[in-house]
PDB file of N, CA and C in Angstrom:
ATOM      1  N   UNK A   1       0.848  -1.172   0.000  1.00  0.00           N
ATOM      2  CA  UNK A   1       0.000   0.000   0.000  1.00  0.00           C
ATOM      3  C   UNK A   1       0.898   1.240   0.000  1.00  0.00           C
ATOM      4  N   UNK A   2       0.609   2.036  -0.914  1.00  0.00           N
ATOM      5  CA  UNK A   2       1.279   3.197  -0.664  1.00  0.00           C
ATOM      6  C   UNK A   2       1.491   4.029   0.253  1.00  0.00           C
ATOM      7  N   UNK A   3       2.427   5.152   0.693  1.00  0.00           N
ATOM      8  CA  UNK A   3       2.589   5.163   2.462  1.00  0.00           C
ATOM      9  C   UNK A   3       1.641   6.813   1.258  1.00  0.00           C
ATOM     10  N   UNK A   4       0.916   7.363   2.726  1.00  0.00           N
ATOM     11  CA  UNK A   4       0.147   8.732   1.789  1.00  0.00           C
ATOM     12  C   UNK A   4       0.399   9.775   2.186  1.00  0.00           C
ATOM     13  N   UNK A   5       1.330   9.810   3.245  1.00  0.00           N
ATOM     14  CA  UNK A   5       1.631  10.888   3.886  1.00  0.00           C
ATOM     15  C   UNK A   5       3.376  11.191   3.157  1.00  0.00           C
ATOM     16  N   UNK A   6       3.346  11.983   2.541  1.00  0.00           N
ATOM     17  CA  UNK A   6       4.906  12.541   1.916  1.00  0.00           C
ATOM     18  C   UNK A   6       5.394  13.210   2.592  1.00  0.00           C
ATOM     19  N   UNK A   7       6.779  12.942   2.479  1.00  0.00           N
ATOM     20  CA  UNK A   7       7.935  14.019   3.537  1.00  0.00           C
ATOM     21  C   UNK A   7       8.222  14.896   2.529  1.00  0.00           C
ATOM     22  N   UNK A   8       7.882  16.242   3.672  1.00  0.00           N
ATOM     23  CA  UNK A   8       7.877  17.638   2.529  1.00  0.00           C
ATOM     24  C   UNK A   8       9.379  17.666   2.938  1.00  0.00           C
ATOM     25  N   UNK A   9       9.924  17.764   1.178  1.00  0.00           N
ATOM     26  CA  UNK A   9      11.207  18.313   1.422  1.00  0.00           C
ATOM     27  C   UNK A   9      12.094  19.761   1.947  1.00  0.00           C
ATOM     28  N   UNK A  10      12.967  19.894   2.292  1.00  0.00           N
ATOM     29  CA  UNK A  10      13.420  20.913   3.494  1.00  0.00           C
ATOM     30  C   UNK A  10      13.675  21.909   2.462  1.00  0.00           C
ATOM     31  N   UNK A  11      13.038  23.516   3.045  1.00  0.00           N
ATOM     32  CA  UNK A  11      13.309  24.721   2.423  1.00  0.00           C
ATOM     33  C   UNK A  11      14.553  24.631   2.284  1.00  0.00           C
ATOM     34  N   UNK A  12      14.808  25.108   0.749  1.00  0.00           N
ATOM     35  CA  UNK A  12      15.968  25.519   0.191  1.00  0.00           C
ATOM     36  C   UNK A  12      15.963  27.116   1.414  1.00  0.00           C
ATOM     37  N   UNK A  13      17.499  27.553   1.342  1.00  0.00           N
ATOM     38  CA  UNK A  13      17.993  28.475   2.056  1.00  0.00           C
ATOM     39  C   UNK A  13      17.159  29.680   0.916  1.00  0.00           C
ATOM     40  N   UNK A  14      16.965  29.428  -0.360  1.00  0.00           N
ATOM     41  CA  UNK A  14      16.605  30.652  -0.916  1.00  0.00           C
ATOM     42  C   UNK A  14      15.100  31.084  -1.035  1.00  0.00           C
ATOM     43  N   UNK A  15      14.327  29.893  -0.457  1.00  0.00           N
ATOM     44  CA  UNK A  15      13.301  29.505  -0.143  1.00  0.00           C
ATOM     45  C   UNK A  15      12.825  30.528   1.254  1.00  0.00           C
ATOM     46  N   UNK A  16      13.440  30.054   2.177  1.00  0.00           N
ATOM     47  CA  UNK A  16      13.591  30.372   3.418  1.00  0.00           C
ATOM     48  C   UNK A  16      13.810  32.125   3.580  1.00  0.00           C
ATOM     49  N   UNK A  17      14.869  32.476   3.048  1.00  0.00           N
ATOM     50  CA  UNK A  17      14.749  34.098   2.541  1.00  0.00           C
ATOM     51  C   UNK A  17      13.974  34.513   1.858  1.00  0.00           C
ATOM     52  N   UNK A  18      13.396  34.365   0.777  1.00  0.00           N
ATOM     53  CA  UNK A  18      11.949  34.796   0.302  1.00  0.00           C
ATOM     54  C   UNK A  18      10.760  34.820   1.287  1.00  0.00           C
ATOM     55  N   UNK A  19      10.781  33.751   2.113  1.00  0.00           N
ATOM     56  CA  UNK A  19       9.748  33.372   2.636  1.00  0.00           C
ATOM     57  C   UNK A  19       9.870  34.657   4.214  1.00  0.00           C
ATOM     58  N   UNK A  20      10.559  34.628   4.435  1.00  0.00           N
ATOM     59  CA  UNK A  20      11.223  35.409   5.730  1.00  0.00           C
ATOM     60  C   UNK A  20      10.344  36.847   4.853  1.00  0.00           C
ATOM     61  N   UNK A  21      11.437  37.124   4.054  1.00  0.00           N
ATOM     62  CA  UNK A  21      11.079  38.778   3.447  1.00  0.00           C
ATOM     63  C   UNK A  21       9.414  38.965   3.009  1.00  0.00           C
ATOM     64  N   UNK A  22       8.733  37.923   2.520  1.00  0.00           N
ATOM     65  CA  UNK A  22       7.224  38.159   2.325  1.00  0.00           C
ATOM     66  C   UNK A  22       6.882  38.403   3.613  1.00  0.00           C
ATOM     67  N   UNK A  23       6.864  38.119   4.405  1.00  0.00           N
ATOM     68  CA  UNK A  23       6.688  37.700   5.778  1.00  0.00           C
ATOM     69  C   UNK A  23       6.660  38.924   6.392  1.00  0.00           C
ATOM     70  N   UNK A  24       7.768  39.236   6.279  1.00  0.00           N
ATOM     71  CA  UNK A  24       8.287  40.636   7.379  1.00  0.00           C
ATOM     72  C   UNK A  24       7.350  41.701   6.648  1.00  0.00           C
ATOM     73  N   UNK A  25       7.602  41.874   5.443  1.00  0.00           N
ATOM     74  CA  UNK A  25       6.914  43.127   4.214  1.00  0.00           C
ATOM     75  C   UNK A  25       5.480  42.712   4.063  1.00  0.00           C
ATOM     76  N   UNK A  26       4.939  42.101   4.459  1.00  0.00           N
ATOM     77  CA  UNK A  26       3.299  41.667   4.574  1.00  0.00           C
ATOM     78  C   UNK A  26       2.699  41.532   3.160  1.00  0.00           C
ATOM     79  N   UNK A  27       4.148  40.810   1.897  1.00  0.00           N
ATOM     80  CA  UNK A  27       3.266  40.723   0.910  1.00  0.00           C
ATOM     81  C   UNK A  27       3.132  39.382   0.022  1.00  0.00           C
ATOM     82  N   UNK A  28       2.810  39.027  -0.934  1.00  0.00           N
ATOM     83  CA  UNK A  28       2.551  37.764  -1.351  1.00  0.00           C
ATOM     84  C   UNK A  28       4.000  37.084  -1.210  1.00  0.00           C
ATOM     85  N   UNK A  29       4.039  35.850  -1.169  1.00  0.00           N
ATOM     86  CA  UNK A  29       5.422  35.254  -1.531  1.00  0.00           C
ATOM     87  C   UNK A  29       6.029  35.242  -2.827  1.00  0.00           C
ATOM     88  N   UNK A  30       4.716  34.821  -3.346  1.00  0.00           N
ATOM     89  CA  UNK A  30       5.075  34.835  -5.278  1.00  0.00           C
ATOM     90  C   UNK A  30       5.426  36.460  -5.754  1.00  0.00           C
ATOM     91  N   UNK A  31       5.324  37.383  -5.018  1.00  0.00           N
ATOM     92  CA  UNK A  31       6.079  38.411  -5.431  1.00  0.00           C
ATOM     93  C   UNK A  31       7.038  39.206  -5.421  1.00  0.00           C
ATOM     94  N   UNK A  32       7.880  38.014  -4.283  1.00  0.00           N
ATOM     95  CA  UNK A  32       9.457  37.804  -3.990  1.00  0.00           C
ATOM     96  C   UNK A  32       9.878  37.138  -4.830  1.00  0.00           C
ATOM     97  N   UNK A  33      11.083  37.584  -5.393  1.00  0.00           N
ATOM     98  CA  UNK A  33      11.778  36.543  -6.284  1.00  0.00           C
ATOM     99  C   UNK A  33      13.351  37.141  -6.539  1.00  0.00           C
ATOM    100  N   UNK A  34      13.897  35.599  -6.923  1.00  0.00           N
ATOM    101  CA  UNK A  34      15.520  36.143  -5.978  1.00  0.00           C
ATOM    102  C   UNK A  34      16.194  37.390  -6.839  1.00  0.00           C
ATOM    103  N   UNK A  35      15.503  37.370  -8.239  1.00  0.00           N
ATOM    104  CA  UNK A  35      16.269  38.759  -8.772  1.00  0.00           C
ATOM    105  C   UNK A  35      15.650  40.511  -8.290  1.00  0.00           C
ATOM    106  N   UNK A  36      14.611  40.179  -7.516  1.00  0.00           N
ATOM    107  CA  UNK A  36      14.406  41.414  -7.039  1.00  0.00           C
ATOM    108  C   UNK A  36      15.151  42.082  -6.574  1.00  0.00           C
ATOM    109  N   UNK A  37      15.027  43.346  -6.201  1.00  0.00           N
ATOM    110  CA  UNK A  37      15.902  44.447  -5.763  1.00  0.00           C
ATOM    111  C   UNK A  37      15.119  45.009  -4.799  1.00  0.00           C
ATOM    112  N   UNK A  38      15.606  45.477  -3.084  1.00  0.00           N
ATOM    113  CA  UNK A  38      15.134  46.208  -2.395  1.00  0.00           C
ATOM    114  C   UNK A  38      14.205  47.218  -2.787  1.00  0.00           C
ATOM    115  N   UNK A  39      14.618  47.923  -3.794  1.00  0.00           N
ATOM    116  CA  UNK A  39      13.969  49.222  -3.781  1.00  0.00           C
ATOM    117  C   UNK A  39      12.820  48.890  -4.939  1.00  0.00           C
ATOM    118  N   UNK A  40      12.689  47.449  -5.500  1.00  0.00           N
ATOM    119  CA  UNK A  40      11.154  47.213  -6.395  1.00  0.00           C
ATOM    120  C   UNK A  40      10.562  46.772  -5.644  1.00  0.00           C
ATOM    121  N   UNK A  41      11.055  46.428  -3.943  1.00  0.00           N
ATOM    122  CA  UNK A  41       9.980  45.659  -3.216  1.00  0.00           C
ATOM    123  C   UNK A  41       9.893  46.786  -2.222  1.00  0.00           C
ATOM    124  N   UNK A  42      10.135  48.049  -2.447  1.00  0.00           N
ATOM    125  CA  UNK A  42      10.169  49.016  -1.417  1.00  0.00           C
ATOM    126  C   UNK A  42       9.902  48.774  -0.023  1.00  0.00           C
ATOM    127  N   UNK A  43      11.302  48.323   0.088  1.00  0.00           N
ATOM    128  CA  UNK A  43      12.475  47.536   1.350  1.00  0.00           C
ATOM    129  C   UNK A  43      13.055  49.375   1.522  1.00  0.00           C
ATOM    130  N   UNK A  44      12.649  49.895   3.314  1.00  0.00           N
ATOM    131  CA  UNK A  44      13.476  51.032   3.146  1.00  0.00           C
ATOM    132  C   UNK A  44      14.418  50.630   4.433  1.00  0.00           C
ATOM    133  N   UNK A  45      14.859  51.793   4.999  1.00  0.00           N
ATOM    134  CA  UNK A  45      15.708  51.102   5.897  1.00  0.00           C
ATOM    135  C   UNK A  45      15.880  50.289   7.149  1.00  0.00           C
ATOM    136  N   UNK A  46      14.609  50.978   7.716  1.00  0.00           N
ATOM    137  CA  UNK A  46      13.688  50.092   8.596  1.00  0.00           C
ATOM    138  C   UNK A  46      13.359  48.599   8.277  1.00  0.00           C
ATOM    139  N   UNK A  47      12.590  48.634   6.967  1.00  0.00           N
ATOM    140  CA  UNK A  47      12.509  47.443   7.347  1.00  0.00           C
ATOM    141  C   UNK A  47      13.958  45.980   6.548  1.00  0.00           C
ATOM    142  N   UNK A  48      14.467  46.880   6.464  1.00  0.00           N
ATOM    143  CA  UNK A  48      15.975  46.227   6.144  1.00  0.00           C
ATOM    144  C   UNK A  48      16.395  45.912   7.598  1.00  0.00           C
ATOM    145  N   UNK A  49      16.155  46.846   8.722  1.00  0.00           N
ATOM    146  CA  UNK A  49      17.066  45.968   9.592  1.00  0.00           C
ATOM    147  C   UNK A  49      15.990  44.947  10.622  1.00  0.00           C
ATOM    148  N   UNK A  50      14.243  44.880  10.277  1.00  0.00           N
ATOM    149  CA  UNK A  50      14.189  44.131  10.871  1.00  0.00           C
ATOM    150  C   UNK A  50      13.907  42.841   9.909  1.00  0.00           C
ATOM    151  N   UNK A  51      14.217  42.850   8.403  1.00  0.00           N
ATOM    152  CA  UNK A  51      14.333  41.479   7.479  1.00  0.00           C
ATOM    153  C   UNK A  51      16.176  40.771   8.511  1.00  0.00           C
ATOM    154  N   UNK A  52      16.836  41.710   8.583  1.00  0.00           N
ATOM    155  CA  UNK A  52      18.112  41.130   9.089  1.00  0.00           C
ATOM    156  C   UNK A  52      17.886  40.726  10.084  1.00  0.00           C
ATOM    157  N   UNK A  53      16.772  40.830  11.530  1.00  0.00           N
ATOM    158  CA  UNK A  53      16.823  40.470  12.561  1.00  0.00           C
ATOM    159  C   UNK A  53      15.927  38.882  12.209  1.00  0.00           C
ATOM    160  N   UNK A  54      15.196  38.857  10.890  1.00  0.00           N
ATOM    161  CA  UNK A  54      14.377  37.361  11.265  1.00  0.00           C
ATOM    162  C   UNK A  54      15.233  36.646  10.816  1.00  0.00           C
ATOM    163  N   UNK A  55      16.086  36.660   9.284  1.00  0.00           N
ATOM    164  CA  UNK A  55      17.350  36.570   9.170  1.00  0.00           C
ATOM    165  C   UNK A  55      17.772  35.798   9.979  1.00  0.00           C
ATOM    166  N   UNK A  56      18.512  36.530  10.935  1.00  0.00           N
ATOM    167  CA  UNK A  56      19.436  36.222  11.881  1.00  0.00           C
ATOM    168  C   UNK A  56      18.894  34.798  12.668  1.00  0.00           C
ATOM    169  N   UNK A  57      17.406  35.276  13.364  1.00  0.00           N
ATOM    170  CA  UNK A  57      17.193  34.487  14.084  1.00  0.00           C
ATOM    171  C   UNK A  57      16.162  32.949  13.222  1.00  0.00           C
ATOM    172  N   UNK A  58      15.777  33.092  11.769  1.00  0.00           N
ATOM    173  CA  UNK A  58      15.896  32.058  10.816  1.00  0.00           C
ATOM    174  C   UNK A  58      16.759  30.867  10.476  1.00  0.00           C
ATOM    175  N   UNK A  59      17.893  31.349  10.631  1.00  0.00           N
ATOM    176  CA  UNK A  59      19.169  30.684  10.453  1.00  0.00           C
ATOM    177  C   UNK A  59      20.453  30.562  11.245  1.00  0.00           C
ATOM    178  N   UNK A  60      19.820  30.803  12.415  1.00  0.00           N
ATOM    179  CA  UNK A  60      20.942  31.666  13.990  1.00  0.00           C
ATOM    180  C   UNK A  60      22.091  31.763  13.595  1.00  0.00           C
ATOM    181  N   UNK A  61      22.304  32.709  12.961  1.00  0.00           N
ATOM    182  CA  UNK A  61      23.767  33.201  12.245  1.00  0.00           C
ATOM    183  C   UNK A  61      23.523  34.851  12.552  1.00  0.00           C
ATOM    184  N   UNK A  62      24.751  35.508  12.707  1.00  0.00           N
ATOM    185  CA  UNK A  62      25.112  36.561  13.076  1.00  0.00           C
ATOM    186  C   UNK A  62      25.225  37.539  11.149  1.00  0.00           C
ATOM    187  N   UNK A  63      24.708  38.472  10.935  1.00  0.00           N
ATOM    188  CA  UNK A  63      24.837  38.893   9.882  1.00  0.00           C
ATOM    189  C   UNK A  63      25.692  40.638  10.809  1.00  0.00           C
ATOM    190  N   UNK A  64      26.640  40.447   9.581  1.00  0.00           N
ATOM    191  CA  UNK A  64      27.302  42.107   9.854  1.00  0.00           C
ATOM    192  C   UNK A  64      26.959  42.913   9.148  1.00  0.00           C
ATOM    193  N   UNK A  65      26.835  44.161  10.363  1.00  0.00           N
ATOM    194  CA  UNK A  65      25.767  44.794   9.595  1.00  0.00           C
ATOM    195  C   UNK A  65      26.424  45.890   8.347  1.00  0.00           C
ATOM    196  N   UNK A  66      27.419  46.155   8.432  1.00  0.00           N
ATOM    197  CA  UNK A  66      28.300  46.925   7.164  1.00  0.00           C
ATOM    198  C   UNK A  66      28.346  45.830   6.098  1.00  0.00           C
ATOM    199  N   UNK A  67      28.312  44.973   6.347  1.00  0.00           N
ATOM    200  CA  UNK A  67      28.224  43.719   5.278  1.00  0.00           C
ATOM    201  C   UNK A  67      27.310  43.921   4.789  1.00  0.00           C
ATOM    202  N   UNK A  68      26.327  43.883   5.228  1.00  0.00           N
ATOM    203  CA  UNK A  68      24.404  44.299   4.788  1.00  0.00           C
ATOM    204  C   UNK A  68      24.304  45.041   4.413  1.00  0.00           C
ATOM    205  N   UNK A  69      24.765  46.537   4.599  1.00  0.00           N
ATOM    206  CA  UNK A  69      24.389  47.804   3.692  1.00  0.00           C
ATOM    207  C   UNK A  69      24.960  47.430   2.705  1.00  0.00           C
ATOM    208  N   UNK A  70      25.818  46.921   2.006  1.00  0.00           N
ATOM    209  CA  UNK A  70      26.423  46.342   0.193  1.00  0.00           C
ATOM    210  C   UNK A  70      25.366  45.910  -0.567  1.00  0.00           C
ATOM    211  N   UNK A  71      24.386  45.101   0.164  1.00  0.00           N
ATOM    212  CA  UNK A  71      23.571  44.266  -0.574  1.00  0.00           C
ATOM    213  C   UNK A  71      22.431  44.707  -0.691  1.00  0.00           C
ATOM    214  N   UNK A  72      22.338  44.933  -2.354  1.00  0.00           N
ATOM    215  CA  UNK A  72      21.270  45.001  -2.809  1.00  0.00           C
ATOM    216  C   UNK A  72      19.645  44.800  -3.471  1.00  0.00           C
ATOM    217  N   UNK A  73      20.612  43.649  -3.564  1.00  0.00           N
ATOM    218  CA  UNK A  73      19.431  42.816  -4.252  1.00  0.00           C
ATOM    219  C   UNK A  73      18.879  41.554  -3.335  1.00  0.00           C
ATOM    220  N   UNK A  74      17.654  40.469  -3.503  1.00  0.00           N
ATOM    221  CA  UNK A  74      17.881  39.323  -2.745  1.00  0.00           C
ATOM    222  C   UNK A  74      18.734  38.420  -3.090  1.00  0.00           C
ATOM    223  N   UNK A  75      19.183  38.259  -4.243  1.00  0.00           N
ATOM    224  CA  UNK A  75      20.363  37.108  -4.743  1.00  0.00           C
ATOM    225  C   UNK A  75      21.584  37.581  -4.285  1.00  0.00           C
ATOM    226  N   UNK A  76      21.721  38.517  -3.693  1.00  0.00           N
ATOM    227  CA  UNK A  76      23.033  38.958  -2.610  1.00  0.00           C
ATOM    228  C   UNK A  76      23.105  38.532  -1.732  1.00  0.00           C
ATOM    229  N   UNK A  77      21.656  38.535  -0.874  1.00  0.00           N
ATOM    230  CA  UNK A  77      21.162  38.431   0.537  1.00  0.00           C
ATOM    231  C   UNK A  77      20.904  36.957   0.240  1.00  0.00           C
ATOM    232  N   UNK A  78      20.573  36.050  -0.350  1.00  0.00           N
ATOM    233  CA  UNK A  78      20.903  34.806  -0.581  1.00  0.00           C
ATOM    234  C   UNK A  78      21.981  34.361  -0.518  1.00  0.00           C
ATOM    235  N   UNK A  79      22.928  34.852  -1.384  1.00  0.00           N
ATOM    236  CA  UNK A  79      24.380  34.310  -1.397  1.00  0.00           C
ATOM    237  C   UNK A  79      24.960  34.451   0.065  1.00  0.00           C
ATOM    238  N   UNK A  80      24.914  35.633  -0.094  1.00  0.00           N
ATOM    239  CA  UNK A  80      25.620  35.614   1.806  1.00  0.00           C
ATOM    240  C   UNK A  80      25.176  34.974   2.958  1.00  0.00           C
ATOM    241  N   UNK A  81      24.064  34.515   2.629  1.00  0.00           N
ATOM    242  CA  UNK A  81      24.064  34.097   4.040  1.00  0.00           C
ATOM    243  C   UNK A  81      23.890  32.613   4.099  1.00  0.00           C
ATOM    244  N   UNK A  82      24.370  31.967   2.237  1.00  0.00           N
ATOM    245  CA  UNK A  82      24.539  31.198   2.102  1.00  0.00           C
ATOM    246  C   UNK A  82      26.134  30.807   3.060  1.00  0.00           C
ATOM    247  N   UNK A  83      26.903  31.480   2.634  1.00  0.00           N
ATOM    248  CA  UNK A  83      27.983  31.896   2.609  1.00  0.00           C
ATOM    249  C   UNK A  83      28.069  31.805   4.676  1.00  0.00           C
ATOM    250  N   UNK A  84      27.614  32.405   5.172  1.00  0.00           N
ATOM    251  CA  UNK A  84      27.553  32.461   6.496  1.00  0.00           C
ATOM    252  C   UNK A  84      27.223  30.702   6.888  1.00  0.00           C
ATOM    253  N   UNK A  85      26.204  30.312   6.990  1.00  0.00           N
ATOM    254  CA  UNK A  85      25.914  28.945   7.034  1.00  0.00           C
ATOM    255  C   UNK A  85      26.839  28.353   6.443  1.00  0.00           C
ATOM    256  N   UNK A  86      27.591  28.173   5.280  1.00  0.00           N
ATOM    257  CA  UNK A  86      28.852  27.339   5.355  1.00  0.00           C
ATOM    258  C   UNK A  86      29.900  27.835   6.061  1.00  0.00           C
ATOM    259  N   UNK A  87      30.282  28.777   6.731  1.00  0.00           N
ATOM    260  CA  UNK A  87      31.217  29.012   7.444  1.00  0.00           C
ATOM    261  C   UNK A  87      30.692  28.619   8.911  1.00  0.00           C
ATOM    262  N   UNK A  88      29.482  28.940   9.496  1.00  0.00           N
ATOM    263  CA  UNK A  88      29.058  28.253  10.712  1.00  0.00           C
ATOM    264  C   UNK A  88      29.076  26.758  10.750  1.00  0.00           C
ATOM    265  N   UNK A  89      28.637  26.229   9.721  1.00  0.00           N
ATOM    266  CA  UNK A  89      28.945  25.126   9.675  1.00  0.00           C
ATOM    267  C   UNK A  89      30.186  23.728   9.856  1.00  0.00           C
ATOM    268  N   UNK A  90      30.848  25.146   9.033  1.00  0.00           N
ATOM    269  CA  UNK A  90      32.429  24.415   9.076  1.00  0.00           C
ATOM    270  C   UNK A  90      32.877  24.732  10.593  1.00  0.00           C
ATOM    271  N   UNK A  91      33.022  26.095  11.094  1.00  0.00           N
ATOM    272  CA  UNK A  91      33.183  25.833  12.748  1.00  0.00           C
ATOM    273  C   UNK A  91      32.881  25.429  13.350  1.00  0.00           C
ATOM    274  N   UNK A  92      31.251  24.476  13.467  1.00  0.00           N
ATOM    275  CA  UNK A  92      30.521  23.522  13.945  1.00  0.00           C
ATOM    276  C   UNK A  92      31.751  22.230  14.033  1.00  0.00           C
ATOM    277  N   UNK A  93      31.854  22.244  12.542  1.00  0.00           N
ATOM    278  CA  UNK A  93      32.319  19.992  12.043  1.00  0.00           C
ATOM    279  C   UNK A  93      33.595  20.550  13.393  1.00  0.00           C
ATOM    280  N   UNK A  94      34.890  21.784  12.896  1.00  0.00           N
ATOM    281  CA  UNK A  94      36.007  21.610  13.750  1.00  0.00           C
ATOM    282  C   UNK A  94      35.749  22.256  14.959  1.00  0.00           C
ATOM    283  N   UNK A  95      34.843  22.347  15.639  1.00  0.00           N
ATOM    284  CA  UNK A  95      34.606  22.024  17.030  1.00  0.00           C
ATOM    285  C   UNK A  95      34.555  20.956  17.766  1.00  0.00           C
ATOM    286  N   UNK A  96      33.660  19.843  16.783  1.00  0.00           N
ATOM    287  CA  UNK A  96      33.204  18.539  17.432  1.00  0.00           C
ATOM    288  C   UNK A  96      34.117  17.949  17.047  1.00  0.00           C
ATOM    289  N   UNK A  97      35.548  17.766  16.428  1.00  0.00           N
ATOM    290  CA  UNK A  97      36.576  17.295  16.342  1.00  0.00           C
ATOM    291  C   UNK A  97      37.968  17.767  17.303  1.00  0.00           C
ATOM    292  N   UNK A  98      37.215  18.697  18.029  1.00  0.00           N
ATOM    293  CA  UNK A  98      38.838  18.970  18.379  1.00  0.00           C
ATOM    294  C   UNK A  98      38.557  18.331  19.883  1.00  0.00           C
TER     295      UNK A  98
END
């Protein structure tokens, strides 16, 4: 018998940032998309730093915040914090090894 209950597969990280930024900006999801740009989703500065605080606490990674004013677009804000999660990560593996 077929099992009927499917395991939903795990948000992609770029998933997860879209989903965060609809979220925070109170607007559709489907009208996030990773080539957007802050200022077509009129992202001002406010709510730039509280997308960085769900951010943060989304993915419990520390984002810097001079790092953050660079980025413009969401495929920035994707990459980096892609970028963060493999570096937390990797200090994770050589922690539990040493």
């Amino acid at each position: 018998m077929p099992d009927t209950v499917q395991e939903k597969a795990p948000e992609s990280v770029q998933d997860r940032v879209l989903r965060v930024i609809a979220t925070t900006r109170r607007v559709p999801l489907e009208t996030v998309r990773p080539d957007s740009t802050f200022e077509e989703l009129g992202i001002d500065s406010l709510d730039r730093i509280n997308i960085l605080f769900e951010l943060e606490g989304e993915f419990d990674i520390e984002i810097d915040d001079e790092q953050a004013k660079q980025v413009t677009t969401l495929q920035q804000m994707i990459e980096g914090i892609t970028l963060l999660l493999a570096e937390k990560s990797a200090k994770e593996a050589g922690a539990s090894t040493s």
